[in-house]
PDB file of N, CA and C in Angstrom:
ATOM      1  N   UNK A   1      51.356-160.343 -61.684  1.00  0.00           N
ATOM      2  CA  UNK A   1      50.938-160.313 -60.284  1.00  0.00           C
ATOM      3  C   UNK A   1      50.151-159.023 -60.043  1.00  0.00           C
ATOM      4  N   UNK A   2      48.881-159.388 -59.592  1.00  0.00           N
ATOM      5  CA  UNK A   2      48.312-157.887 -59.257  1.00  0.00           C
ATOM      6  C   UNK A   2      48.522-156.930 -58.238  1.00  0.00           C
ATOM      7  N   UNK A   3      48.541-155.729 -58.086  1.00  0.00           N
ATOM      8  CA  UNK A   3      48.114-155.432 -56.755  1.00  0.00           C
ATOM      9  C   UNK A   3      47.483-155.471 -55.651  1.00  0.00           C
ATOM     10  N   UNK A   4      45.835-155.744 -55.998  1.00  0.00           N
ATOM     11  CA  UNK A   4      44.799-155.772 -55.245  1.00  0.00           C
ATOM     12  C   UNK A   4      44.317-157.576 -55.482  1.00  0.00           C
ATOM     13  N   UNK A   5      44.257-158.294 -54.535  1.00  0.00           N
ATOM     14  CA  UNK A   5      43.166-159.625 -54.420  1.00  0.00           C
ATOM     15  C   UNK A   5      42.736-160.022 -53.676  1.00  0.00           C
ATOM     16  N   UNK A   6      42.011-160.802 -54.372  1.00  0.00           N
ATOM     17  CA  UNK A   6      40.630-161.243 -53.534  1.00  0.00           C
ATOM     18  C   UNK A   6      41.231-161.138 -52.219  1.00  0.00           C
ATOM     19  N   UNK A   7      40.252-160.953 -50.936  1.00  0.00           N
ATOM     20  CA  UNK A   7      40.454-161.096 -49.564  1.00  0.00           C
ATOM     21  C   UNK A   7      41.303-159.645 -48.847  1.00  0.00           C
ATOM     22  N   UNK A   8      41.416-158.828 -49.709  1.00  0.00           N
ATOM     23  CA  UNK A   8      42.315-157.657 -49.287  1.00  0.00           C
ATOM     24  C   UNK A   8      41.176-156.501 -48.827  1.00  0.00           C
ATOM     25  N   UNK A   9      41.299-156.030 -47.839  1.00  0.00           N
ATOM     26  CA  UNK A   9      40.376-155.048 -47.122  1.00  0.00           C
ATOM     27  C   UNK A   9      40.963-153.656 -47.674  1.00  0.00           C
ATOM     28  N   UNK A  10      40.094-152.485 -48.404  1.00  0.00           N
ATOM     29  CA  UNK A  10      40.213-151.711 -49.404  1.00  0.00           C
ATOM     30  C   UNK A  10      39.420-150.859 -48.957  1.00  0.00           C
ATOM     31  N   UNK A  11      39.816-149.333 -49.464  1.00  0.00           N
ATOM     32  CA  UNK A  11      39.092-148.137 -49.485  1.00  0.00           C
ATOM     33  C   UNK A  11      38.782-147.501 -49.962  1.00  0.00           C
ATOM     34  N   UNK A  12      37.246-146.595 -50.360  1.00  0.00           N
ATOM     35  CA  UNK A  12      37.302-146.441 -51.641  1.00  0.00           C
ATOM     36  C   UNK A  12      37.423-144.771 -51.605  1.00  0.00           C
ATOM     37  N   UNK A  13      38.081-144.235 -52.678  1.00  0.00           N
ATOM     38  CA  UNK A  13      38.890-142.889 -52.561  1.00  0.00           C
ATOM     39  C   UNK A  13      37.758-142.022 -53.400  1.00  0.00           C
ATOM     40  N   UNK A  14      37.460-142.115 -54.219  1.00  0.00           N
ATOM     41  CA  UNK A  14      36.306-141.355 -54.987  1.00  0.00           C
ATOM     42  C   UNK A  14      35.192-141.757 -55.139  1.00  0.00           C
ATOM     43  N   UNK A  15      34.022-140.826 -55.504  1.00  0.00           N
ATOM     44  CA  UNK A  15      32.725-141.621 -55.746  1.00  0.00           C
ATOM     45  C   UNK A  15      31.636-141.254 -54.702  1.00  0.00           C
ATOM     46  N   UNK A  16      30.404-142.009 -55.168  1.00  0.00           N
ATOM     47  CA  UNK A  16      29.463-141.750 -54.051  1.00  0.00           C
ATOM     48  C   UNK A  16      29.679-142.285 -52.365  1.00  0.00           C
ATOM     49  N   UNK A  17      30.468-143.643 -53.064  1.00  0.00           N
ATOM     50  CA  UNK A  17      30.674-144.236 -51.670  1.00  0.00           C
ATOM     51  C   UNK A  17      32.345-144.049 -51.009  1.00  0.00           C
ATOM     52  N   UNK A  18      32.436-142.962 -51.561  1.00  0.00           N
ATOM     53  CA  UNK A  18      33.781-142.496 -50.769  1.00  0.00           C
ATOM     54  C   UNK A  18      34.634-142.323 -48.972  1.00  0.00           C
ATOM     55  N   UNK A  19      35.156-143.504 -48.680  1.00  0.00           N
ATOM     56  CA  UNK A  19      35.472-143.473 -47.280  1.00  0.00           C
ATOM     57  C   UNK A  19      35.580-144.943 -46.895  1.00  0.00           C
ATOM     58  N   UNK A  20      34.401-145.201 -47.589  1.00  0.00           N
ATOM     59  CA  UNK A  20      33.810-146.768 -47.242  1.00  0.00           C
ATOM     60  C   UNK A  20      34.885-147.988 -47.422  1.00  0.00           C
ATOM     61  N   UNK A  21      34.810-148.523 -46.125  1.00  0.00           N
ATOM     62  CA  UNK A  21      36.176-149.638 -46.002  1.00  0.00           C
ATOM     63  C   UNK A  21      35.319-151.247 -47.058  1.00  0.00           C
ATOM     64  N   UNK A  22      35.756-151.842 -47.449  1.00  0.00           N
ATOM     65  CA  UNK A  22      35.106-153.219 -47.391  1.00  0.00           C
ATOM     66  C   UNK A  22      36.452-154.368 -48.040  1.00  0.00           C
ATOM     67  N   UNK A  23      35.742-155.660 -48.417  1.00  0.00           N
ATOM     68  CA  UNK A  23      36.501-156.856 -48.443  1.00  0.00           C
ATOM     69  C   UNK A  23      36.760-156.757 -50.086  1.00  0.00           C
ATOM     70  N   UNK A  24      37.546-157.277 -50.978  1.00  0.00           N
ATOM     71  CA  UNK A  24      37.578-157.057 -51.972  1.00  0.00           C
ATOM     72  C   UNK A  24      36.571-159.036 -52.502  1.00  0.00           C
ATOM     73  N   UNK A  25      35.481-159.282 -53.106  1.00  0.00           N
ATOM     74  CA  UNK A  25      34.672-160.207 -53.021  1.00  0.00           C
ATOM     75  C   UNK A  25      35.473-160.892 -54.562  1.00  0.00           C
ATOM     76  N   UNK A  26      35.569-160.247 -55.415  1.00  0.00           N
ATOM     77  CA  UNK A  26      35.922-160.896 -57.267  1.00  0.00           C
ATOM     78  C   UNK A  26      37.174-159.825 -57.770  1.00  0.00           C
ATOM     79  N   UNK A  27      37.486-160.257 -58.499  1.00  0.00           N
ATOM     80  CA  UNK A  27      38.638-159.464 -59.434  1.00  0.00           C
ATOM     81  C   UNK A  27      38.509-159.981 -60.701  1.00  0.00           C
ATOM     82  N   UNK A  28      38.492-158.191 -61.831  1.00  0.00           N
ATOM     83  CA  UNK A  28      38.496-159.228 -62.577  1.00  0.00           C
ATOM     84  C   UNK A  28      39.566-158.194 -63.629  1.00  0.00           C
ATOM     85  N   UNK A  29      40.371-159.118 -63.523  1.00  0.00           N
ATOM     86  CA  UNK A  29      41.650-158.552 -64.144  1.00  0.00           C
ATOM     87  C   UNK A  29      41.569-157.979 -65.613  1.00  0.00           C
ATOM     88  N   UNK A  30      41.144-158.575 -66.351  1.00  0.00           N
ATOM     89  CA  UNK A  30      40.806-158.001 -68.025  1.00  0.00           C
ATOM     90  C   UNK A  30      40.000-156.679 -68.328  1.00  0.00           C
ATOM     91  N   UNK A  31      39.071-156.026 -66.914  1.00  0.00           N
ATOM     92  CA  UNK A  31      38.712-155.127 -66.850  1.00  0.00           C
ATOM     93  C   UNK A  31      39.309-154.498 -65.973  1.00  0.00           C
ATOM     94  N   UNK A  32      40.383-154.735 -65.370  1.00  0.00           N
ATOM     95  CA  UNK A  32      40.887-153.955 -64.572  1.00  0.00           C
ATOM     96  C   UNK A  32      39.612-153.494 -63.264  1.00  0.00           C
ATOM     97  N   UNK A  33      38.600-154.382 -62.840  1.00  0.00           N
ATOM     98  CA  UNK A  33      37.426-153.637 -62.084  1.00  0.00           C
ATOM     99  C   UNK A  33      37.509-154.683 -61.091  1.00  0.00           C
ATOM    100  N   UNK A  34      36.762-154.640 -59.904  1.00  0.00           N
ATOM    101  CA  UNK A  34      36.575-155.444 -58.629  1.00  0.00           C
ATOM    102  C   UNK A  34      35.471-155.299 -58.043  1.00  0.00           C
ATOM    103  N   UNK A  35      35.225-155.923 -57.179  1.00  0.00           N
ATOM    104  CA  UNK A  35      33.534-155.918 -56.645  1.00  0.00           C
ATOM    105  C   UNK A  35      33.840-155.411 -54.724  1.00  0.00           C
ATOM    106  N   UNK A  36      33.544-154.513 -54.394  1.00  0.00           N
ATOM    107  CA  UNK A  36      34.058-154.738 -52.665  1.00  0.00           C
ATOM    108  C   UNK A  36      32.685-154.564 -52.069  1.00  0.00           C
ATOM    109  N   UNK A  37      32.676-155.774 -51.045  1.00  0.00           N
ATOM    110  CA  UNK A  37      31.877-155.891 -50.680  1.00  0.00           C
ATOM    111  C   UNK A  37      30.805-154.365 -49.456  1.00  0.00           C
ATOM    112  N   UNK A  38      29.669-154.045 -50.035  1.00  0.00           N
ATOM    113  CA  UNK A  38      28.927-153.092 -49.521  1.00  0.00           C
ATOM    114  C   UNK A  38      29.048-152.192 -49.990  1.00  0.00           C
ATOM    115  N   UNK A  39      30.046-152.324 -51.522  1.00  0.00           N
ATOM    116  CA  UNK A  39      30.723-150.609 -52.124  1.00  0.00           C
ATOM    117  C   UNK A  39      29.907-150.564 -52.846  1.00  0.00           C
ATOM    118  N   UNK A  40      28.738-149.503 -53.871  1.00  0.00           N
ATOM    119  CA  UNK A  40      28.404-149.778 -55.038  1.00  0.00           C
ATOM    120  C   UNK A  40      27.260-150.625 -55.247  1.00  0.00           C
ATOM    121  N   UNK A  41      26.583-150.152 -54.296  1.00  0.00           N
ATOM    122  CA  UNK A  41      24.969-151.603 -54.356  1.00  0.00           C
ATOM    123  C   UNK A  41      24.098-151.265 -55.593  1.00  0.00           C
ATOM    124  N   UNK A  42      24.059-151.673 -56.079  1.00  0.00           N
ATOM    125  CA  UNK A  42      22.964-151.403 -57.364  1.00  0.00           C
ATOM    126  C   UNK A  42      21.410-152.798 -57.227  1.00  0.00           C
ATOM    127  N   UNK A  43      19.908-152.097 -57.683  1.00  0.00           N
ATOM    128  CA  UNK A  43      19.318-152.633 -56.938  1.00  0.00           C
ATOM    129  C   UNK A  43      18.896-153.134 -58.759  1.00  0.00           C
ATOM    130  N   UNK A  44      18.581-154.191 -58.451  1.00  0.00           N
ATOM    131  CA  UNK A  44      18.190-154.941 -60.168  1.00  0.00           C
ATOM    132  C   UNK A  44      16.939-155.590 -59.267  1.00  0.00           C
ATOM    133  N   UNK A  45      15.230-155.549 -60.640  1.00  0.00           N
ATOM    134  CA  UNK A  45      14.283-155.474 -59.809  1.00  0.00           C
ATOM    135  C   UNK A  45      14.214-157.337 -61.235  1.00  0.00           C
ATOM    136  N   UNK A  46      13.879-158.340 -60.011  1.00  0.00           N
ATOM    137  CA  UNK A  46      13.565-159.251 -60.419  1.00  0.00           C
ATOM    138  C   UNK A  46      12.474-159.883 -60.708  1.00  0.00           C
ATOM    139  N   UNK A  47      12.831-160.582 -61.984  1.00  0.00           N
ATOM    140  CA  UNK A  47      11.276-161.794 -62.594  1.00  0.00           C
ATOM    141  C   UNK A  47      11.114-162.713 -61.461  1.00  0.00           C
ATOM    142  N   UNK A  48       9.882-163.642 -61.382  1.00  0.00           N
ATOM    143  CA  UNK A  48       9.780-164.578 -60.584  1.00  0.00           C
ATOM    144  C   UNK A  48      10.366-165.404 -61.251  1.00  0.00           C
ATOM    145  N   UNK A  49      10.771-166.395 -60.999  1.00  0.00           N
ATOM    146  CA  UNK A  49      11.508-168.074 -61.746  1.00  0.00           C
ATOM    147  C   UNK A  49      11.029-169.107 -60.662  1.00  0.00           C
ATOM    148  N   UNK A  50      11.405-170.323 -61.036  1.00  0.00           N
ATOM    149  CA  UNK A  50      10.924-171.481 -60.649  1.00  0.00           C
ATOM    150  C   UNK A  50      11.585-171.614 -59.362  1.00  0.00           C
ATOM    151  N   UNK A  51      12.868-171.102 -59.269  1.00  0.00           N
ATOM    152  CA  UNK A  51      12.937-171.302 -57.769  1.00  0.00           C
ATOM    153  C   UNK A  51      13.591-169.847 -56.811  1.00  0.00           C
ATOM    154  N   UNK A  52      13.036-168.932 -57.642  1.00  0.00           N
ATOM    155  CA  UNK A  52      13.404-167.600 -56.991  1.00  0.00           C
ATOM    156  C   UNK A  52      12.350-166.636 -57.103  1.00  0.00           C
ATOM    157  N   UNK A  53      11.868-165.755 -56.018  1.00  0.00           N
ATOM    158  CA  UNK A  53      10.657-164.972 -55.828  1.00  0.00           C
ATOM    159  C   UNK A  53      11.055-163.440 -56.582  1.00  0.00           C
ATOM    160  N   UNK A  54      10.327-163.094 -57.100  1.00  0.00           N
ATOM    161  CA  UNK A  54      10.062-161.462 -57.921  1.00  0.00           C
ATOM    162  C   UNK A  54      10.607-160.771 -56.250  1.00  0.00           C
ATOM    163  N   UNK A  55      11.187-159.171 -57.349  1.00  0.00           N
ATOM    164  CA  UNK A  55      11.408-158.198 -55.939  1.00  0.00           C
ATOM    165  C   UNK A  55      12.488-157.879 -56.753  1.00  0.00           C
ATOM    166  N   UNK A  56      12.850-156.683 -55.601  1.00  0.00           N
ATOM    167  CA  UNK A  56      13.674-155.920 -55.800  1.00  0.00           C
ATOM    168  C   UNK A  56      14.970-156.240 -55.367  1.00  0.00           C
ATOM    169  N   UNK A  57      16.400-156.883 -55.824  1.00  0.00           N
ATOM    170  CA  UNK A  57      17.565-157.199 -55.153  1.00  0.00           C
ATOM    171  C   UNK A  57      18.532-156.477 -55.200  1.00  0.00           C
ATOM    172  N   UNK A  58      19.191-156.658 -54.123  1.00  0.00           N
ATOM    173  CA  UNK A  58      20.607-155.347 -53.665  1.00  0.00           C
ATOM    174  C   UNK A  58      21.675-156.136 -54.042  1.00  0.00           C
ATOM    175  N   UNK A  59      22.468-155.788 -55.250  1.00  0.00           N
ATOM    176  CA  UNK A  59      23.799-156.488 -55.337  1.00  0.00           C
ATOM    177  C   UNK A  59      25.208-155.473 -55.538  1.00  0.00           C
ATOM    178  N   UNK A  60      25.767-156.078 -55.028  1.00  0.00           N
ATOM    179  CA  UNK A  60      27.751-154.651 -55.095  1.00  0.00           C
ATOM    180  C   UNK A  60      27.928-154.804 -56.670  1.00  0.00           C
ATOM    181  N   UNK A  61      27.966-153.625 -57.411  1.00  0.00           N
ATOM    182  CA  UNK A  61      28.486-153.245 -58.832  1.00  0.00           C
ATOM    183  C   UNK A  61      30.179-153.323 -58.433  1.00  0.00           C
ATOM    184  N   UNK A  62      30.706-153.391 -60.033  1.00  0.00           N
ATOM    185  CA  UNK A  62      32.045-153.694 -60.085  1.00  0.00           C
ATOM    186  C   UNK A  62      32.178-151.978 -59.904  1.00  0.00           C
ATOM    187  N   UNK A  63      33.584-151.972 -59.572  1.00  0.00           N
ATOM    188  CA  UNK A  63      34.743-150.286 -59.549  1.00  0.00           C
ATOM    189  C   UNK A  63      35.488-150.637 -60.132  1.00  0.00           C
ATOM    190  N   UNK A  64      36.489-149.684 -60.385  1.00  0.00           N
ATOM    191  CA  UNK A  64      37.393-149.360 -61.026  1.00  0.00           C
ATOM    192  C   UNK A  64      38.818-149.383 -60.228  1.00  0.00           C
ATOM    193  N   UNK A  65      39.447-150.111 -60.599  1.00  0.00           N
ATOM    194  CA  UNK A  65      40.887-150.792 -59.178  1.00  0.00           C
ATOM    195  C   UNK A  65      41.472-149.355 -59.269  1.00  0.00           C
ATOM    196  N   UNK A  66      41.241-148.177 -60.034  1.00  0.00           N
ATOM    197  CA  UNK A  66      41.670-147.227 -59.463  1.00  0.00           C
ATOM    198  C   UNK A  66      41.544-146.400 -58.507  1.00  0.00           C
ATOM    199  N   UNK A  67      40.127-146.558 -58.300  1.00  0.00           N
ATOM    200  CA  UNK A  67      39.379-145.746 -57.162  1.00  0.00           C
ATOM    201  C   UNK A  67      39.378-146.388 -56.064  1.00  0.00           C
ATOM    202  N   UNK A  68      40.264-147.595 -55.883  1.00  0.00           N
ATOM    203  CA  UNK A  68      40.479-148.067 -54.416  1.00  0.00           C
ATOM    204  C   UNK A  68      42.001-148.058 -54.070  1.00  0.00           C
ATOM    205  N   UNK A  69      42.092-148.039 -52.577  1.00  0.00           N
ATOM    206  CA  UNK A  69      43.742-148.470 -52.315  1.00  0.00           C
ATOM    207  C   UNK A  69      43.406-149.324 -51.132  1.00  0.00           C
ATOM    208  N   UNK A  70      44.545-150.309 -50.503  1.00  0.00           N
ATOM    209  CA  UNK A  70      44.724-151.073 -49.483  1.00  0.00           C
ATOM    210  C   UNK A  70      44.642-149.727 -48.407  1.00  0.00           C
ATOM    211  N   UNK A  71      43.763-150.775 -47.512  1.00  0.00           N
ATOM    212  CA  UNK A  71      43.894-150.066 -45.919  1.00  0.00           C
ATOM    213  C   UNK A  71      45.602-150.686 -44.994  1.00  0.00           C
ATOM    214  N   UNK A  72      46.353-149.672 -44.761  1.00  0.00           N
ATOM    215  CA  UNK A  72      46.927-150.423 -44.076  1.00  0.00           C
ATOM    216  C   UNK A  72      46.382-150.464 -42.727  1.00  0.00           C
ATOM    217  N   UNK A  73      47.300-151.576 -42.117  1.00  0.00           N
ATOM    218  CA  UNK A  73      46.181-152.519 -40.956  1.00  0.00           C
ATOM    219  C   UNK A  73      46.870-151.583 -39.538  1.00  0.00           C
ATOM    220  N   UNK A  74      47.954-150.883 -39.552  1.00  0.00           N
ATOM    221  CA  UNK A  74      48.616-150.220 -38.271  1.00  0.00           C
ATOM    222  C   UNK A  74      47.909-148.809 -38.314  1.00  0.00           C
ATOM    223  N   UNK A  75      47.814-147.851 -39.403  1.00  0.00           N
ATOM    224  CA  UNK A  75      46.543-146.731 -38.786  1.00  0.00           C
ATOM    225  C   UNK A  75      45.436-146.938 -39.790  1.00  0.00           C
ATOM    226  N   UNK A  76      45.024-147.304 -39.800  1.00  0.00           N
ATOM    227  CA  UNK A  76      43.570-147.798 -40.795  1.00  0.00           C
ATOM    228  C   UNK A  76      43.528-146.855 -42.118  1.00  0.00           C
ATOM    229  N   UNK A  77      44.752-146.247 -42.565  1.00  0.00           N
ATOM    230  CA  UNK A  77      44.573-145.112 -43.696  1.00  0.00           C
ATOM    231  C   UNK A  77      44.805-145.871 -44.929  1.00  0.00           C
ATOM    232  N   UNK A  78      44.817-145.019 -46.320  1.00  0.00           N
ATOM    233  CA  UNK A  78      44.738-145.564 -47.388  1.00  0.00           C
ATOM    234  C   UNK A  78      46.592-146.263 -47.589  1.00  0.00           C
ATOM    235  N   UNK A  79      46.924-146.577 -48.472  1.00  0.00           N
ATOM    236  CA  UNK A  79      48.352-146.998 -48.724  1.00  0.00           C
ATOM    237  C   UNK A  79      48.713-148.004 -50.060  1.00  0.00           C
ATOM    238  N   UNK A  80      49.530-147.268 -50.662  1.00  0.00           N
ATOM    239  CA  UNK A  80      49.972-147.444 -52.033  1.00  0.00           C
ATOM    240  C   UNK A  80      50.611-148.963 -51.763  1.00  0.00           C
ATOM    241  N   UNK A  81      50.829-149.917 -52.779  1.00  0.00           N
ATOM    242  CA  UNK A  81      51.329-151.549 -52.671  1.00  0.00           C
ATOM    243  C   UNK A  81      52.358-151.356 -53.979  1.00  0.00           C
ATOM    244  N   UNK A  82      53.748-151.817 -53.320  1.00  0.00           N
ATOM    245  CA  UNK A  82      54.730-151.877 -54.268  1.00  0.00           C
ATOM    246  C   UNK A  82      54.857-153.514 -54.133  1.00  0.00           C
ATOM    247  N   UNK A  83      55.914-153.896 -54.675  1.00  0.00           N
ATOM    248  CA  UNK A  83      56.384-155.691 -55.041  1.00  0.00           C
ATOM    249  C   UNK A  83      58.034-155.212 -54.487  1.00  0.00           C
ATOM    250  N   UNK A  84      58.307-156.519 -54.056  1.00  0.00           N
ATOM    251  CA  UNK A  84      59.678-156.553 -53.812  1.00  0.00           C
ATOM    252  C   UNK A  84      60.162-158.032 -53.150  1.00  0.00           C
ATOM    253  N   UNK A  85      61.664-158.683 -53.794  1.00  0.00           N
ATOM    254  CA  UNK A  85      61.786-159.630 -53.494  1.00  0.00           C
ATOM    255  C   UNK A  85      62.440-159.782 -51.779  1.00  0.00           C
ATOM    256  N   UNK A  86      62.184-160.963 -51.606  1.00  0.00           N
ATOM    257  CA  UNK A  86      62.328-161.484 -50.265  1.00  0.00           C
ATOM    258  C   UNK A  86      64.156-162.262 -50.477  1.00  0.00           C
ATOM    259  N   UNK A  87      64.755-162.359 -49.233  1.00  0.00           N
ATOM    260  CA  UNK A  87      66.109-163.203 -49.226  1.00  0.00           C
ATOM    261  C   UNK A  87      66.231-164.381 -50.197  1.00  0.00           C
ATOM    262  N   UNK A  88      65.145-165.307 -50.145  1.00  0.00           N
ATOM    263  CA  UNK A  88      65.022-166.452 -50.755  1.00  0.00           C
ATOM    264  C   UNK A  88      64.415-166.259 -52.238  1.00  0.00           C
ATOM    265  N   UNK A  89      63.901-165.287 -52.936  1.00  0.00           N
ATOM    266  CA  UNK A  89      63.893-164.737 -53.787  1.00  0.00           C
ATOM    267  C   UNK A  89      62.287-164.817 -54.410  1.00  0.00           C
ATOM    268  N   UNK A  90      61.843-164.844 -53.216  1.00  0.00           N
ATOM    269  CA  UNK A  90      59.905-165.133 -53.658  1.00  0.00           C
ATOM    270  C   UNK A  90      59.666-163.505 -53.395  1.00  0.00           C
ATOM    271  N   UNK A  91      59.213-163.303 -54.544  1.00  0.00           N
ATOM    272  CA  UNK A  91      58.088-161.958 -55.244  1.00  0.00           C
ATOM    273  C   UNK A  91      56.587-161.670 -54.352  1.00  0.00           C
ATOM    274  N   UNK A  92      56.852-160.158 -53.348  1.00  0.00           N
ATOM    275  CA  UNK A  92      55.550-160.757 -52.338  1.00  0.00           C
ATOM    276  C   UNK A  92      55.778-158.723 -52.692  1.00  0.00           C
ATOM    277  N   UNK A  93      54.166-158.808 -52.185  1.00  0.00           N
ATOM    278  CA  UNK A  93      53.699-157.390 -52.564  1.00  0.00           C
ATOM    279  C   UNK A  93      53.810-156.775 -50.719  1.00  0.00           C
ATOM    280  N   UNK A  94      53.948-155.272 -50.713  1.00  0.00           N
ATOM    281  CA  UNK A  94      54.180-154.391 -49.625  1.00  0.00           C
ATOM    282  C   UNK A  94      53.762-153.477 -49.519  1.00  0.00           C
ATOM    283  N   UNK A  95      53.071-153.291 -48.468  1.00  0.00           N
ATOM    284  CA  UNK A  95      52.708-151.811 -47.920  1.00  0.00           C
ATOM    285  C   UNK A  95      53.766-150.334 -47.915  1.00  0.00           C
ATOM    286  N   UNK A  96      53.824-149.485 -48.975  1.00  0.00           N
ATOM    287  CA  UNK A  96      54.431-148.322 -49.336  1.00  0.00           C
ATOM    288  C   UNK A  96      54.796-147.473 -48.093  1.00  0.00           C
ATOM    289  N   UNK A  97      53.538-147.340 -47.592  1.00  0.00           N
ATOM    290  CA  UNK A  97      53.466-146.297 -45.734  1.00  0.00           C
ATOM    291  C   UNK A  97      54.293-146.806 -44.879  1.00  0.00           C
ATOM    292  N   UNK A  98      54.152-148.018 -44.459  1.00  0.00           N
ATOM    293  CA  UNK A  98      54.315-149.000 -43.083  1.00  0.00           C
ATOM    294  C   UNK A  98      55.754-149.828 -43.708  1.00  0.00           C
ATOM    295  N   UNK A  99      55.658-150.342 -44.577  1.00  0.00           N
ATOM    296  CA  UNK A  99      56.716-151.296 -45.326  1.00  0.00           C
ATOM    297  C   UNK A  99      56.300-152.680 -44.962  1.00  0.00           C
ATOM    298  N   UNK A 100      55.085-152.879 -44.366  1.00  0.00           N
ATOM    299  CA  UNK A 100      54.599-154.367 -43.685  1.00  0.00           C
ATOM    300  C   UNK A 100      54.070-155.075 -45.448  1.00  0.00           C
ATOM    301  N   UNK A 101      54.501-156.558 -45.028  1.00  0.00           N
ATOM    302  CA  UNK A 101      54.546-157.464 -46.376  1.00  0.00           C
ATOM    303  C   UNK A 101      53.324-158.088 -45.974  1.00  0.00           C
ATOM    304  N   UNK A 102      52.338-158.080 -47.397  1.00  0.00           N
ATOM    305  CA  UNK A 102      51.378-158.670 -47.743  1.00  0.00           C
ATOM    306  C   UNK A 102      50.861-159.809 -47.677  1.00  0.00           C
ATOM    307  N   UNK A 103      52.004-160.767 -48.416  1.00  0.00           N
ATOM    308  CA  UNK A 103      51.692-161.871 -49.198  1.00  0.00           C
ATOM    309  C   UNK A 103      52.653-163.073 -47.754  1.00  0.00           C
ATOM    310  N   UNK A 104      51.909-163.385 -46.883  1.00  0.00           N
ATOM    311  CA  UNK A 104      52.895-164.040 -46.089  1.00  0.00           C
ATOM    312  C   UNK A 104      51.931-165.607 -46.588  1.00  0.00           C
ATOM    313  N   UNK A 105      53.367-166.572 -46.582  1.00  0.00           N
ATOM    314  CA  UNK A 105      52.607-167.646 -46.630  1.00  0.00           C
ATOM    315  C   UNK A 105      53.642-168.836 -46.081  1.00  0.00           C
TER     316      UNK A 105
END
């Protein structure tokens, strides 16, 4: 079970784009790296193709799941995610700061 997935709003702690809130877009677990959306734009300058025009495109580079943490959602600051079981015995991840549970379903 990871810490960080898809759909989790994240902050990034080091780096150029340091501060910057965004959505977490891919995960990709075998690299331990993630894509957040607006973090990390890298501009790749494109060929023309048959159904796409030449130019210059802005796309989010992967990070490093270390250089991010969850925003918690009660003061918008960074916050560490532990695991812990529930009464009924389902495995749901938690906010360290706040103690507010993640994984509601």
């Amino acid at each position: 079970m990871a810490k960080i997935k898809k759909g989790d709003n994240v902050i990034v702690l080091v780096g150029k784009d340091k501060g910057k809130t965004g959505t977490v877009l891919t995960v990709f677990p075998t690299e331990n790296k993630l894509v957040v959306q607006g973090v990390s734009i890298k501009k790749k300058h494109q060929k023309q193709t048959q159904n796409q025009e030449s130019g210059i495109i802005e796309k989010e580079g992967k990070i490093h799941v270390s250089n991010v943490a969850i925003v918690d959602p009660k003061d918008s600051k960074a916050s560490k995610v532990g695991f812990k079981f529930l009464k009924d015995g389902e495995k749901v991840r938690f906010l360290k700061k706040s103690g507010e549970v993640l994984d509601d379903k």
